[in-house]
PDB file of N, CA and C in Angstrom:
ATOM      1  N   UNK A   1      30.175-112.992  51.765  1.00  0.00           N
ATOM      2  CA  UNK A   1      30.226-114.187  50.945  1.00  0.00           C
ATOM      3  C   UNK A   1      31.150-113.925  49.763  1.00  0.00           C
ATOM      4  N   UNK A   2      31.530-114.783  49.408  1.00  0.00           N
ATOM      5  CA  UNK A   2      32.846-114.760  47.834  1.00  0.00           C
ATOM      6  C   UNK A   2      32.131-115.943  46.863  1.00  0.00           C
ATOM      7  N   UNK A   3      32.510-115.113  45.731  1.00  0.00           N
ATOM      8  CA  UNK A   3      32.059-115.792  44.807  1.00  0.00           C
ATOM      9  C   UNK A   3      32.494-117.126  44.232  1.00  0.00           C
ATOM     10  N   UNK A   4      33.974-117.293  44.970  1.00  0.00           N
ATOM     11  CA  UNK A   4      35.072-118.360  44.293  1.00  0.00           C
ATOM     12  C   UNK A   4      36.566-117.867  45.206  1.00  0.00           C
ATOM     13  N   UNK A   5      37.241-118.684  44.857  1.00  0.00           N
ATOM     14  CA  UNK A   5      38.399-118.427  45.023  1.00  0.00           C
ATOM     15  C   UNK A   5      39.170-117.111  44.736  1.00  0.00           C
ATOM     16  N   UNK A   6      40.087-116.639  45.342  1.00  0.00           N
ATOM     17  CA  UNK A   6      40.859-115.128  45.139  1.00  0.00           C
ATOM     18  C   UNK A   6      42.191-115.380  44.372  1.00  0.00           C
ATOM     19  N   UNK A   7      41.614-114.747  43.332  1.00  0.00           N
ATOM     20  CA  UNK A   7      42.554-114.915  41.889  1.00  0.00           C
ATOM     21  C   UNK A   7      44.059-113.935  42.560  1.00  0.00           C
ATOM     22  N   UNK A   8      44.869-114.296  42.211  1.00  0.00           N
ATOM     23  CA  UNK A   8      46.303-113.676  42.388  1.00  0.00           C
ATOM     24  C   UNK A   8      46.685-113.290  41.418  1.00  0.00           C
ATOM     25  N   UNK A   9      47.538-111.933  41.811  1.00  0.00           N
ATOM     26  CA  UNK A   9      48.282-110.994  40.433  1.00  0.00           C
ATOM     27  C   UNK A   9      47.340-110.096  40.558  1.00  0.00           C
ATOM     28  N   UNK A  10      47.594-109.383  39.851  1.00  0.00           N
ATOM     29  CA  UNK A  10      47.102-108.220  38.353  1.00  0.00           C
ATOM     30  C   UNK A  10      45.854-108.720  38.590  1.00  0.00           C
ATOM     31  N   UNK A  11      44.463-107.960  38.592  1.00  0.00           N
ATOM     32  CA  UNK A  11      43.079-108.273  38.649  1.00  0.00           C
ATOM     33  C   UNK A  11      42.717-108.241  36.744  1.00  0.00           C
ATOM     34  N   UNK A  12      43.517-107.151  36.111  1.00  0.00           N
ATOM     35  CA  UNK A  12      43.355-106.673  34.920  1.00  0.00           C
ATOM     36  C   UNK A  12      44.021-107.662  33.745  1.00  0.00           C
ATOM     37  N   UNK A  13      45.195-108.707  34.176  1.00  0.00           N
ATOM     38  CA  UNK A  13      45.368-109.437  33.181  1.00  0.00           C
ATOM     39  C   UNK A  13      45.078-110.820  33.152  1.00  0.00           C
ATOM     40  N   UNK A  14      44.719-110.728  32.216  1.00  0.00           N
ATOM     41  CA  UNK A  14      43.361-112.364  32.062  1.00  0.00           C
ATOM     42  C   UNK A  14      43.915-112.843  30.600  1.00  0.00           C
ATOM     43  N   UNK A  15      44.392-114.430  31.141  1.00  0.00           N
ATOM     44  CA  UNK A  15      44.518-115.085  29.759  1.00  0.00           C
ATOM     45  C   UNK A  15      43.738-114.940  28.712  1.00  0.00           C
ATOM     46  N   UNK A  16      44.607-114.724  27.734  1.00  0.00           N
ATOM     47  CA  UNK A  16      44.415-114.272  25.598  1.00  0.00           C
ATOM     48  C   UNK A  16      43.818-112.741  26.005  1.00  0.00           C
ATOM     49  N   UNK A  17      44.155-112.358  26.870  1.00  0.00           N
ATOM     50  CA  UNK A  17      43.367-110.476  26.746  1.00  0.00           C
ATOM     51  C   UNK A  17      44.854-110.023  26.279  1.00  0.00           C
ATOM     52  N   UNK A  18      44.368-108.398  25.645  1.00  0.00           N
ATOM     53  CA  UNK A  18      46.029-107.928  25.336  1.00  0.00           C
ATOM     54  C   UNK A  18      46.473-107.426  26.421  1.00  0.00           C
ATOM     55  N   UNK A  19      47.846-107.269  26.366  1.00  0.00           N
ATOM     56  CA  UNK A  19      48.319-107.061  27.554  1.00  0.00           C
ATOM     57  C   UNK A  19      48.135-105.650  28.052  1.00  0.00           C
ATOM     58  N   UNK A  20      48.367-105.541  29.378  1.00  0.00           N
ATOM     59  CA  UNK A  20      47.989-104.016  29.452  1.00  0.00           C
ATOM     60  C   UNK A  20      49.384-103.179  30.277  1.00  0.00           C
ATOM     61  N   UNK A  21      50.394-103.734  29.409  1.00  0.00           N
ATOM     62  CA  UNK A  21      51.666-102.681  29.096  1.00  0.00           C
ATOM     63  C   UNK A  21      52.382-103.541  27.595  1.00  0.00           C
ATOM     64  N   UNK A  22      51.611-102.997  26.546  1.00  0.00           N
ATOM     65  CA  UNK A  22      51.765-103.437  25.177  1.00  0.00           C
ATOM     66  C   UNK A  22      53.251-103.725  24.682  1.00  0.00           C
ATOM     67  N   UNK A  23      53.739-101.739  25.464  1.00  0.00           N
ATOM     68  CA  UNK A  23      55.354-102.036  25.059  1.00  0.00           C
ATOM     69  C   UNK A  23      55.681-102.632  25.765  1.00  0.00           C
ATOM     70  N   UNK A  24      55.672-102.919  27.102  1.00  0.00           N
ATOM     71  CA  UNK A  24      56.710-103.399  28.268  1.00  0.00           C
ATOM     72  C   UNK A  24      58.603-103.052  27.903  1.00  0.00           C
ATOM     73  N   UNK A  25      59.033-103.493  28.293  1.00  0.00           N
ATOM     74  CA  UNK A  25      60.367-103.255  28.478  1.00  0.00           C
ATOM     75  C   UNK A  25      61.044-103.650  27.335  1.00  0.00           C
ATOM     76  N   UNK A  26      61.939-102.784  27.073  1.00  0.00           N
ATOM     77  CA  UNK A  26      62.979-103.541  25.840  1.00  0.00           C
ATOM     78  C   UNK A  26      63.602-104.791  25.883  1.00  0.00           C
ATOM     79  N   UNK A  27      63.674-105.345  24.695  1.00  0.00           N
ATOM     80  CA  UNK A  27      64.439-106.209  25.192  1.00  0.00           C
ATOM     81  C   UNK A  27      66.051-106.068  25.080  1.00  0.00           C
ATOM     82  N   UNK A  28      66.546-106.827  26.016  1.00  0.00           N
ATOM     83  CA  UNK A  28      67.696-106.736  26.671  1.00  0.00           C
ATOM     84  C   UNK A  28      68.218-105.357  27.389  1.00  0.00           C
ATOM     85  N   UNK A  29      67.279-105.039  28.061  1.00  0.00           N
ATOM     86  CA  UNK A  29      67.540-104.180  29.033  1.00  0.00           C
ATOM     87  C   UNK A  29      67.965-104.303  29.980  1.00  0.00           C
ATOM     88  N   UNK A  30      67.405-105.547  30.474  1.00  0.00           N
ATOM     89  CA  UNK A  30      67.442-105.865  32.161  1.00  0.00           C
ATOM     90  C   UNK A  30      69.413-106.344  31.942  1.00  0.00           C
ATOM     91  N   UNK A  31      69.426-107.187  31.170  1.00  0.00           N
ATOM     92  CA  UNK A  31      70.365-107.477  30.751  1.00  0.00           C
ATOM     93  C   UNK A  31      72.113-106.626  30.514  1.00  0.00           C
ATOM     94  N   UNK A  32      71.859-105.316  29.780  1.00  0.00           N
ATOM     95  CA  UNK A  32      72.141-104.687  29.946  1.00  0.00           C
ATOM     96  C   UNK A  32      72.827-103.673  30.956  1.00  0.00           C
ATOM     97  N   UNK A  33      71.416-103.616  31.681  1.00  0.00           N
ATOM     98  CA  UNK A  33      71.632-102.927  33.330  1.00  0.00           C
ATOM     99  C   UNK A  33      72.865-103.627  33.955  1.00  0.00           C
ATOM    100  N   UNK A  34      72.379-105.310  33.942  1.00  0.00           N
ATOM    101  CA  UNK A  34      73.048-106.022  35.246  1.00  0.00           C
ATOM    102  C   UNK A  34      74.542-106.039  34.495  1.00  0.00           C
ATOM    103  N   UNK A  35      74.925-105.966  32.679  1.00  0.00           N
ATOM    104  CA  UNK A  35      76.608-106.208  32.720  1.00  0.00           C
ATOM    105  C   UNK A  35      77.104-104.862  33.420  1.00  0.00           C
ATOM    106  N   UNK A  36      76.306-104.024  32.816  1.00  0.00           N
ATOM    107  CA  UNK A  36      77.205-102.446  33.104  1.00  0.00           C
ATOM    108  C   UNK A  36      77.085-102.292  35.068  1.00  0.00           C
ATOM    109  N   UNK A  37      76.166-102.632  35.656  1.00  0.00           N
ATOM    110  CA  UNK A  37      76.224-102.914  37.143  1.00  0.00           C
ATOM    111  C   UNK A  37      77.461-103.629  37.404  1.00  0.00           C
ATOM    112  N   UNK A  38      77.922-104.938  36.793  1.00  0.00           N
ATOM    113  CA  UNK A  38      79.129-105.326  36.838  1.00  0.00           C
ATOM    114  C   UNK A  38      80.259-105.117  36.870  1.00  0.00           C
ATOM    115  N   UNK A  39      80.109-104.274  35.329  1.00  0.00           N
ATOM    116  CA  UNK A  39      81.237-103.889  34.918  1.00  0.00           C
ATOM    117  C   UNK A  39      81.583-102.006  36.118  1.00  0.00           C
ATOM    118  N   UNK A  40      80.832-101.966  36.812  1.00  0.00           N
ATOM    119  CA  UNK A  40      80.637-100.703  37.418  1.00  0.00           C
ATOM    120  C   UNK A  40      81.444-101.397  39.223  1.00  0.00           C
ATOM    121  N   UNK A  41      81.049-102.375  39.751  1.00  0.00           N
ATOM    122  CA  UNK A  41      81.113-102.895  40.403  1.00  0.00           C
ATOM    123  C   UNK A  41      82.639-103.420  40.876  1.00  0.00           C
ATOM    124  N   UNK A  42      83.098-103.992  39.326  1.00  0.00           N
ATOM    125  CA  UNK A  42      84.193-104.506  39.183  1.00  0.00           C
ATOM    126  C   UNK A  42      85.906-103.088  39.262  1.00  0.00           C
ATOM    127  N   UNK A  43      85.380-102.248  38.343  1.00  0.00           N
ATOM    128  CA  UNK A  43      86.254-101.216  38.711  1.00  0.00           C
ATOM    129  C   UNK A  43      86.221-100.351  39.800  1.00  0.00           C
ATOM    130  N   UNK A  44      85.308-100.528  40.968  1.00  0.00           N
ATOM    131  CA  UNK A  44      85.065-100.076  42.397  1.00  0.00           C
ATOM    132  C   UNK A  44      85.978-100.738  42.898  1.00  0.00           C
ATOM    133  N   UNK A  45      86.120-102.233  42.797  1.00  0.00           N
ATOM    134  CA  UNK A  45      86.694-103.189  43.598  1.00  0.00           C
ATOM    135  C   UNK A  45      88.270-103.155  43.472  1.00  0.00           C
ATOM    136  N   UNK A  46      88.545-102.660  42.040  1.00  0.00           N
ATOM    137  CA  UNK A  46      89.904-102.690  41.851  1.00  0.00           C
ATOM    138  C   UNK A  46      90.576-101.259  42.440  1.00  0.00           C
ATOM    139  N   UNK A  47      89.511-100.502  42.209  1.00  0.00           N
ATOM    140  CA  UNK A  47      89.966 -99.156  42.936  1.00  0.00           C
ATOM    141  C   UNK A  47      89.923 -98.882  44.729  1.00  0.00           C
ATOM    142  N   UNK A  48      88.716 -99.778  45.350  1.00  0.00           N
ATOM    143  CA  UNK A  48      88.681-100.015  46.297  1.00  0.00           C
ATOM    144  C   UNK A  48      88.869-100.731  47.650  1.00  0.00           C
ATOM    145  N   UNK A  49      88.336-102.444  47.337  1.00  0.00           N
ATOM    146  CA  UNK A  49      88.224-103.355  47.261  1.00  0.00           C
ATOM    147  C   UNK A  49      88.824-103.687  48.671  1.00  0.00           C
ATOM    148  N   UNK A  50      90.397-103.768  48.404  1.00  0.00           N
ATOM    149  CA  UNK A  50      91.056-104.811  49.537  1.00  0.00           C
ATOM    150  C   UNK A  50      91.321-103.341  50.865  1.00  0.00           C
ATOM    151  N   UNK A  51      91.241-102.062  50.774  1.00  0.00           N
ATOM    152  CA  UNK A  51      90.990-101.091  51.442  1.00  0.00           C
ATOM    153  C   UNK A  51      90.218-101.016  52.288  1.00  0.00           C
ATOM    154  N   UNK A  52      88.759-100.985  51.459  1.00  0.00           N
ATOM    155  CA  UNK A  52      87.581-101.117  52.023  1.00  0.00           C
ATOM    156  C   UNK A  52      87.339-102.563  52.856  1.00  0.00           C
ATOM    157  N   UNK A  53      87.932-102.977  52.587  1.00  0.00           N
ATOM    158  CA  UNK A  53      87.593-104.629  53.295  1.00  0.00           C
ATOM    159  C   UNK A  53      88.533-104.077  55.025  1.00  0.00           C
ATOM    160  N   UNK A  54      90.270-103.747  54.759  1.00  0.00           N
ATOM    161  CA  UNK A  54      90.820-103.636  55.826  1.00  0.00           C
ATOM    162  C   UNK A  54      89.493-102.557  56.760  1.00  0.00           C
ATOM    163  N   UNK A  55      89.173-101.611  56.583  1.00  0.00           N
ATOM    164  CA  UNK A  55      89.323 -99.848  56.984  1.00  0.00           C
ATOM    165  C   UNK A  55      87.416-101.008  58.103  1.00  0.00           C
ATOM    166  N   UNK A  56      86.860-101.954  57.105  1.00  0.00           N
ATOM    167  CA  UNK A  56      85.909-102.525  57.763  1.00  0.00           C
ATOM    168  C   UNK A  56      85.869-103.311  58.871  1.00  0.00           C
ATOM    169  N   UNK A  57      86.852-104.084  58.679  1.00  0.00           N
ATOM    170  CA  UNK A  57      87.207-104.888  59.577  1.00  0.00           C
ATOM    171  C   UNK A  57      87.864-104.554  60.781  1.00  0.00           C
ATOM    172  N   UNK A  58      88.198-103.406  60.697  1.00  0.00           N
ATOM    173  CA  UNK A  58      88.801-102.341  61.628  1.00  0.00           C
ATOM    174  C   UNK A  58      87.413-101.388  62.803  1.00  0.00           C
ATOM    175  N   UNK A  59      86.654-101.160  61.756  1.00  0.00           N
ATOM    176  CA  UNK A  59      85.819-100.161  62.337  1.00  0.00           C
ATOM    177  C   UNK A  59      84.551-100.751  62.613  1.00  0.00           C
ATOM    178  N   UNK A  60      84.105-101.782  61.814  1.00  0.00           N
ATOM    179  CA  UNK A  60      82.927-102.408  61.744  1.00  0.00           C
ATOM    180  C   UNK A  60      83.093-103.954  61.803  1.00  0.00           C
ATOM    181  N   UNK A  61      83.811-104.995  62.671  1.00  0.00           N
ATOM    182  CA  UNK A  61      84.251-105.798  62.691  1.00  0.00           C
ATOM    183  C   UNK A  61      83.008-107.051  62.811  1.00  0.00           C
ATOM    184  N   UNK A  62      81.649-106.862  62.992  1.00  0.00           N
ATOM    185  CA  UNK A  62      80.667-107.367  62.914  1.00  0.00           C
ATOM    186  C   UNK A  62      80.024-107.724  61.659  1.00  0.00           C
ATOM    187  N   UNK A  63      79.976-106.711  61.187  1.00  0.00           N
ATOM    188  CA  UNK A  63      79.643-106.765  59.753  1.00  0.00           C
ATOM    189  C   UNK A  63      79.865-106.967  58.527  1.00  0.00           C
ATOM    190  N   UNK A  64      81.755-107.207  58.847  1.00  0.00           N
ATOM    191  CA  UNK A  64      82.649-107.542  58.299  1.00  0.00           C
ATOM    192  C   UNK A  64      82.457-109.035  58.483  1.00  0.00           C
ATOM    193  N   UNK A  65      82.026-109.808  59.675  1.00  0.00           N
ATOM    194  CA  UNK A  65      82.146-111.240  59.640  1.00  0.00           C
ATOM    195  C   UNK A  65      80.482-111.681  58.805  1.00  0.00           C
ATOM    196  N   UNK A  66      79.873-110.393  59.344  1.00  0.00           N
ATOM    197  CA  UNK A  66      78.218-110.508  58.478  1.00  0.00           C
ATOM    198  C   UNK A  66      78.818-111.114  57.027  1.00  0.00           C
ATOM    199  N   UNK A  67      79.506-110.607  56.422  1.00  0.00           N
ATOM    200  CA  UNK A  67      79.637-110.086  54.517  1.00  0.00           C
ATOM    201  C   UNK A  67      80.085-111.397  54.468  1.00  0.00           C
ATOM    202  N   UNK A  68      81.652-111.861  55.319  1.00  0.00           N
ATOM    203  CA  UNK A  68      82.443-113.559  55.163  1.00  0.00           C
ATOM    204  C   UNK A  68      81.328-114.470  55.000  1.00  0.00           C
ATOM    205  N   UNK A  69      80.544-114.339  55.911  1.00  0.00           N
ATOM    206  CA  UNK A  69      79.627-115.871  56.098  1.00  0.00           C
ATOM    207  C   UNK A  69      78.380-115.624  55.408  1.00  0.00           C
ATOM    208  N   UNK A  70      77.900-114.773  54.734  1.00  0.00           N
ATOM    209  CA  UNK A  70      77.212-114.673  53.615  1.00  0.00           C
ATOM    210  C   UNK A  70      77.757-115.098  52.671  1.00  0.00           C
ATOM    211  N   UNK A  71      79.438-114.965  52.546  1.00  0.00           N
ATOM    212  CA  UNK A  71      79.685-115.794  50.980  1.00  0.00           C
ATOM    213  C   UNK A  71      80.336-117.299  50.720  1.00  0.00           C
ATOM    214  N   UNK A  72      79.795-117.474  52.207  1.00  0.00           N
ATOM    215  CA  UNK A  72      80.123-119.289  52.587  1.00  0.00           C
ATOM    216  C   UNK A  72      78.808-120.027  51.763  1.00  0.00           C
ATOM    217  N   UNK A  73      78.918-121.033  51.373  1.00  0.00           N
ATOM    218  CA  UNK A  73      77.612-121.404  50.869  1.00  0.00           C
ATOM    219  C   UNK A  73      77.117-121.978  52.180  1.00  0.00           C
ATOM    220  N   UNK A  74      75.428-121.673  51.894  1.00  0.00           N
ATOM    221  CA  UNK A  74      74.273-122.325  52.725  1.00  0.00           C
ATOM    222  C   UNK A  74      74.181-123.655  53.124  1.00  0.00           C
ATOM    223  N   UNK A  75      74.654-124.685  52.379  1.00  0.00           N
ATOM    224  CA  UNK A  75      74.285-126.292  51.939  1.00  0.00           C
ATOM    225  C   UNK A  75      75.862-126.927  51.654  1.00  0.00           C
ATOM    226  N   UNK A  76      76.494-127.587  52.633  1.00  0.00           N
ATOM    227  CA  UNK A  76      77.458-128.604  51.669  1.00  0.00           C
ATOM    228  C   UNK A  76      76.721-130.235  51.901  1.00  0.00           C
ATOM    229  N   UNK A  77      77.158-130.601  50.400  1.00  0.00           N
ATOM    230  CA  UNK A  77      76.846-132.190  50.244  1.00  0.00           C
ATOM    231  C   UNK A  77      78.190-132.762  50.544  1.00  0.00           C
ATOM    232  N   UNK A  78      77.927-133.863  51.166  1.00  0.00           N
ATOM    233  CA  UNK A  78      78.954-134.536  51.576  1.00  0.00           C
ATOM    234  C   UNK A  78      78.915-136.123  51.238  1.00  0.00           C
ATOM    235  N   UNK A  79      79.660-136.691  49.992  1.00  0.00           N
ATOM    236  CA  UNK A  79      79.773-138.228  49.735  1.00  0.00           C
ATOM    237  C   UNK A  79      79.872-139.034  50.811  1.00  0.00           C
ATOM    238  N   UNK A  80      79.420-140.028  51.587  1.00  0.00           N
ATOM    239  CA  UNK A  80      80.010-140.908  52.475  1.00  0.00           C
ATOM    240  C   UNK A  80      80.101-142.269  51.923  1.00  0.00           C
ATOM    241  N   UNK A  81      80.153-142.448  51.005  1.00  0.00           N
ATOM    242  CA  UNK A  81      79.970-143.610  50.110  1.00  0.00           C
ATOM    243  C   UNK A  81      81.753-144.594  50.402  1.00  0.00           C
ATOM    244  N   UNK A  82      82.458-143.546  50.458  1.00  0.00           N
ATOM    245  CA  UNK A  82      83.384-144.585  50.802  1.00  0.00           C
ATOM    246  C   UNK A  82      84.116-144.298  52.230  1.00  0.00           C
ATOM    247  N   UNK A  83      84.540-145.604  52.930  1.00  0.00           N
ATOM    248  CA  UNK A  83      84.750-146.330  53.885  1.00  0.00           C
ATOM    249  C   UNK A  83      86.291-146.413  53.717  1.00  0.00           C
ATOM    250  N   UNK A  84      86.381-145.423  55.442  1.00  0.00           N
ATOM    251  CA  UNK A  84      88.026-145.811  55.850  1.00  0.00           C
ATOM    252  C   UNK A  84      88.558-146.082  57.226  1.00  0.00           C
ATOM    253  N   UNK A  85      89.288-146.670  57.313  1.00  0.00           N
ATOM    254  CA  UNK A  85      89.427-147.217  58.611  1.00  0.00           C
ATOM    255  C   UNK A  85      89.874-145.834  59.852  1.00  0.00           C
ATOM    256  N   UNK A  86      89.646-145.884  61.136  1.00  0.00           N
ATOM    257  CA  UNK A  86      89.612-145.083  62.150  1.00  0.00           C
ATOM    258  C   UNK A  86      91.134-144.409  61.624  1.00  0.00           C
ATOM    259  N   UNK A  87      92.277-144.901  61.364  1.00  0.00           N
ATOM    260  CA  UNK A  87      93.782-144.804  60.943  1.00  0.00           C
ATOM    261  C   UNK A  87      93.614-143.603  59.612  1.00  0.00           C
ATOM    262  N   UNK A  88      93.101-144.194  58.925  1.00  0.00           N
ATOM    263  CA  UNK A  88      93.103-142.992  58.073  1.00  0.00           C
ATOM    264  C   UNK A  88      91.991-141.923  57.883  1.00  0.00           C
ATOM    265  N   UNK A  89      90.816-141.807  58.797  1.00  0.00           N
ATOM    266  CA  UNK A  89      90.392-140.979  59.036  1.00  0.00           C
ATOM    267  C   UNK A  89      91.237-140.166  59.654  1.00  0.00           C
ATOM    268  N   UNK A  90      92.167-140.518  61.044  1.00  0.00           N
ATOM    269  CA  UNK A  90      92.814-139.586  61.762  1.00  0.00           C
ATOM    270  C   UNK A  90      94.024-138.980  60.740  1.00  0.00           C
ATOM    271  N   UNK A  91      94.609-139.685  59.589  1.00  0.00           N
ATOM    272  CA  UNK A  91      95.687-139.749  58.881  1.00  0.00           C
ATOM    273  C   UNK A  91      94.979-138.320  58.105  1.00  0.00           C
ATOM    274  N   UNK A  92      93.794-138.276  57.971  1.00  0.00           N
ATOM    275  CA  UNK A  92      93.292-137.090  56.699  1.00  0.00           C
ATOM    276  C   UNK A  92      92.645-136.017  57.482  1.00  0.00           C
ATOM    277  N   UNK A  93      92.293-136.167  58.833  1.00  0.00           N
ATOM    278  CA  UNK A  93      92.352-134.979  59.742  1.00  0.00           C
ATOM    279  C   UNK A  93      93.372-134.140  59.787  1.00  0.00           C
ATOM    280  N   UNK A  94      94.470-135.282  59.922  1.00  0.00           N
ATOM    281  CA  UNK A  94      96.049-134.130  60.228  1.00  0.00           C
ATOM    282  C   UNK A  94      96.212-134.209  59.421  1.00  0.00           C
ATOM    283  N   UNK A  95      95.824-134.084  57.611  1.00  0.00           N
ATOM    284  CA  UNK A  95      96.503-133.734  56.806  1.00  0.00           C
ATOM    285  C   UNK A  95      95.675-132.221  56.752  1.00  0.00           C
ATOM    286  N   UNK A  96      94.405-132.123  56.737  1.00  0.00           N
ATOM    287  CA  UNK A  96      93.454-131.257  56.335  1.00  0.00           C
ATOM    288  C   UNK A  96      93.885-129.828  57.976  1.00  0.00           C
ATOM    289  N   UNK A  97      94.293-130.382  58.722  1.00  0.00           N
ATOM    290  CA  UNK A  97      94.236-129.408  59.844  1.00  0.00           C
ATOM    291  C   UNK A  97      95.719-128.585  59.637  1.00  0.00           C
ATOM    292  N   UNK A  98      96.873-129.833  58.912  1.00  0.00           N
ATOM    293  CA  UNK A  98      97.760-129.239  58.872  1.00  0.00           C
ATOM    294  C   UNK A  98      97.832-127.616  57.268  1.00  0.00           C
ATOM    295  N   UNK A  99      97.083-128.138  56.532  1.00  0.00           N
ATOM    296  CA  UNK A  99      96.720-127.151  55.648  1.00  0.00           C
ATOM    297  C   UNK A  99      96.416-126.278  55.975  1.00  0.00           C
ATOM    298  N   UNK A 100      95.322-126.030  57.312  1.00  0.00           N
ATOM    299  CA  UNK A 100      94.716-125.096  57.838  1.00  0.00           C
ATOM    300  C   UNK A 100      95.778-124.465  58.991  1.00  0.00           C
ATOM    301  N   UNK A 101      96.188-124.597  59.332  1.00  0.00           N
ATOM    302  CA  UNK A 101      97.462-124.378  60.541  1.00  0.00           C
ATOM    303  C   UNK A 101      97.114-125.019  61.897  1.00  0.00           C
ATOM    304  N   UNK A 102      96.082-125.921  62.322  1.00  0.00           N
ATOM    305  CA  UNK A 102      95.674-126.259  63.388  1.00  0.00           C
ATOM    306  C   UNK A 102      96.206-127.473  63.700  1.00  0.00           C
ATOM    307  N   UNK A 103      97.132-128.058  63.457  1.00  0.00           N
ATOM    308  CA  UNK A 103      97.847-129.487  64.262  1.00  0.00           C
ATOM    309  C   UNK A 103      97.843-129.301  65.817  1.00  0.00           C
ATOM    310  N   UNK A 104      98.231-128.136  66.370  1.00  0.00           N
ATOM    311  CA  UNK A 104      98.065-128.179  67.896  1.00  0.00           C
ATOM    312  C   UNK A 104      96.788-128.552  68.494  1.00  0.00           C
ATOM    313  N   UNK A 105      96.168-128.167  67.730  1.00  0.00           N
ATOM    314  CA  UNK A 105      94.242-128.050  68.301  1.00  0.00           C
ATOM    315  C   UNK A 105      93.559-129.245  68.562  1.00  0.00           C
ATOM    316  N   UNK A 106      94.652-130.672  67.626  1.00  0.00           N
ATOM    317  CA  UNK A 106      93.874-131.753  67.413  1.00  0.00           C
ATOM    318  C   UNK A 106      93.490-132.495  68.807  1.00  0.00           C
ATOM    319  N   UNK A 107      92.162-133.300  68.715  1.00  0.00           N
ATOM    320  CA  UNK A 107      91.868-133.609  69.957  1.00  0.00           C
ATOM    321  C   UNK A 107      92.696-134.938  70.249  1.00  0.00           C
ATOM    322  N   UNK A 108      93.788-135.530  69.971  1.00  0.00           N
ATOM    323  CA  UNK A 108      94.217-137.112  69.879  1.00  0.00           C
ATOM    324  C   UNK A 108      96.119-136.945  70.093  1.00  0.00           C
ATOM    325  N   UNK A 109      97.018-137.693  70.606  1.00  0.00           N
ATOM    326  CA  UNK A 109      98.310-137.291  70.542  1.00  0.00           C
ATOM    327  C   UNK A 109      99.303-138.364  69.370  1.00  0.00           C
ATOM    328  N   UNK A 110     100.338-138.255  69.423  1.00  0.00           N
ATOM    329  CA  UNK A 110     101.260-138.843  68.030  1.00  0.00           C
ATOM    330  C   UNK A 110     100.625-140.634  68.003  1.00  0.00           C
ATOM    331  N   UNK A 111     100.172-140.228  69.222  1.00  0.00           N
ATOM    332  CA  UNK A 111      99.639-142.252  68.795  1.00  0.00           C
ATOM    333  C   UNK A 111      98.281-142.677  68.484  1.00  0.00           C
ATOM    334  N   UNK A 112      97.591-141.402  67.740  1.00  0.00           N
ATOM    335  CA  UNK A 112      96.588-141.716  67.345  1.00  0.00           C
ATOM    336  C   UNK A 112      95.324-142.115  68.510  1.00  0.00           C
ATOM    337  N   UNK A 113      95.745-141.817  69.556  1.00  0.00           N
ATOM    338  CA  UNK A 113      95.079-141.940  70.917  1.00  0.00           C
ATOM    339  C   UNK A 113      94.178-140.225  71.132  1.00  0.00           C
ATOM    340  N   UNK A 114      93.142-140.377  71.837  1.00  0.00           N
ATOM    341  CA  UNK A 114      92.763-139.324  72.143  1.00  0.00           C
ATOM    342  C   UNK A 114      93.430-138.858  72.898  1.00  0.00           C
ATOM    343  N   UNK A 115      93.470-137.697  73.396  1.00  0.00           N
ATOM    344  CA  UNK A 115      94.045-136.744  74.430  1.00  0.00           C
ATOM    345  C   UNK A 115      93.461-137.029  75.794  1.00  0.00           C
ATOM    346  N   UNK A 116      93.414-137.435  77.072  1.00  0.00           N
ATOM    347  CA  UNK A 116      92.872-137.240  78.361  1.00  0.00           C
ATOM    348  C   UNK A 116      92.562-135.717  78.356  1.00  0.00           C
ATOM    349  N   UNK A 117      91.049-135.759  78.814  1.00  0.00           N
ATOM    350  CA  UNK A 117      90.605-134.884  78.888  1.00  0.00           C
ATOM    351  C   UNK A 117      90.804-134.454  80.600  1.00  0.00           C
ATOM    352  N   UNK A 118      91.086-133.211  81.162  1.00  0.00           N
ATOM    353  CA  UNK A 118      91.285-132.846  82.599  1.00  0.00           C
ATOM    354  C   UNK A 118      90.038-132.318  82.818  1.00  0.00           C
ATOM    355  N   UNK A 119      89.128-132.848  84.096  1.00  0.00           N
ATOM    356  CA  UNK A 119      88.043-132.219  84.441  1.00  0.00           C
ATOM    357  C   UNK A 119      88.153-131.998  85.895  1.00  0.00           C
TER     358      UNK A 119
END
């Protein structure tokens, strides 16, 4: 049998009791840690950086695409609020594909027609 509900945390700290690590941590420590982690981080990268990226992608080519798509974001929002006709949707495909180098890839030919698909 239980007496009540199962309190979470620390069994020992109970609101208005004193605390029971009086000093706790300095302040601006944590703080501290994480610039000089930075600043530690940052001169690795300049010394290392675009090396370590090739020598990975070479040897560890998995894990190398692991690290890329970890620093893709999780979530894009996307406005649809404004309205364009089929013409300039296709007009801002081939502008956006041509940025990217993919104009060959597109699924549609110079007349704005899809491509026949061969099955």
């Amino acid at each position: 049998m239980s007496d009540g509900p199962k309190r979470r945390g620390n069994p020992n700290m109970r609101k208005g009791a004193p605390s029971v690590n009086p000093h706790g941590r300095k302040a601006g420590a944590r703080d501290t840690l994480s610039k000089q982690f930075i600043a530690d981080l940052a001169e690795a990268w300049e010394s290392y950086g675009v090396s370590v990226l090739k020598t990975m992608a070479a040897e560890d080519p998995s894990g190398f695409v692991k690290v890329v798509t970890s620093l893709q974001p999780k979530q894009v929002e996307v406005d649809v609020t404004e309205t364009m006709s089929e013409e300039q949707l296709i007009a801002r495909i081939r502008e956006l594909a041509a940025n990217l180098g993919l104009e060959a890839d597109l699924p549609f030919d110079s007349q704005t027609q899809r491509k026949p698909t061969a099955h």
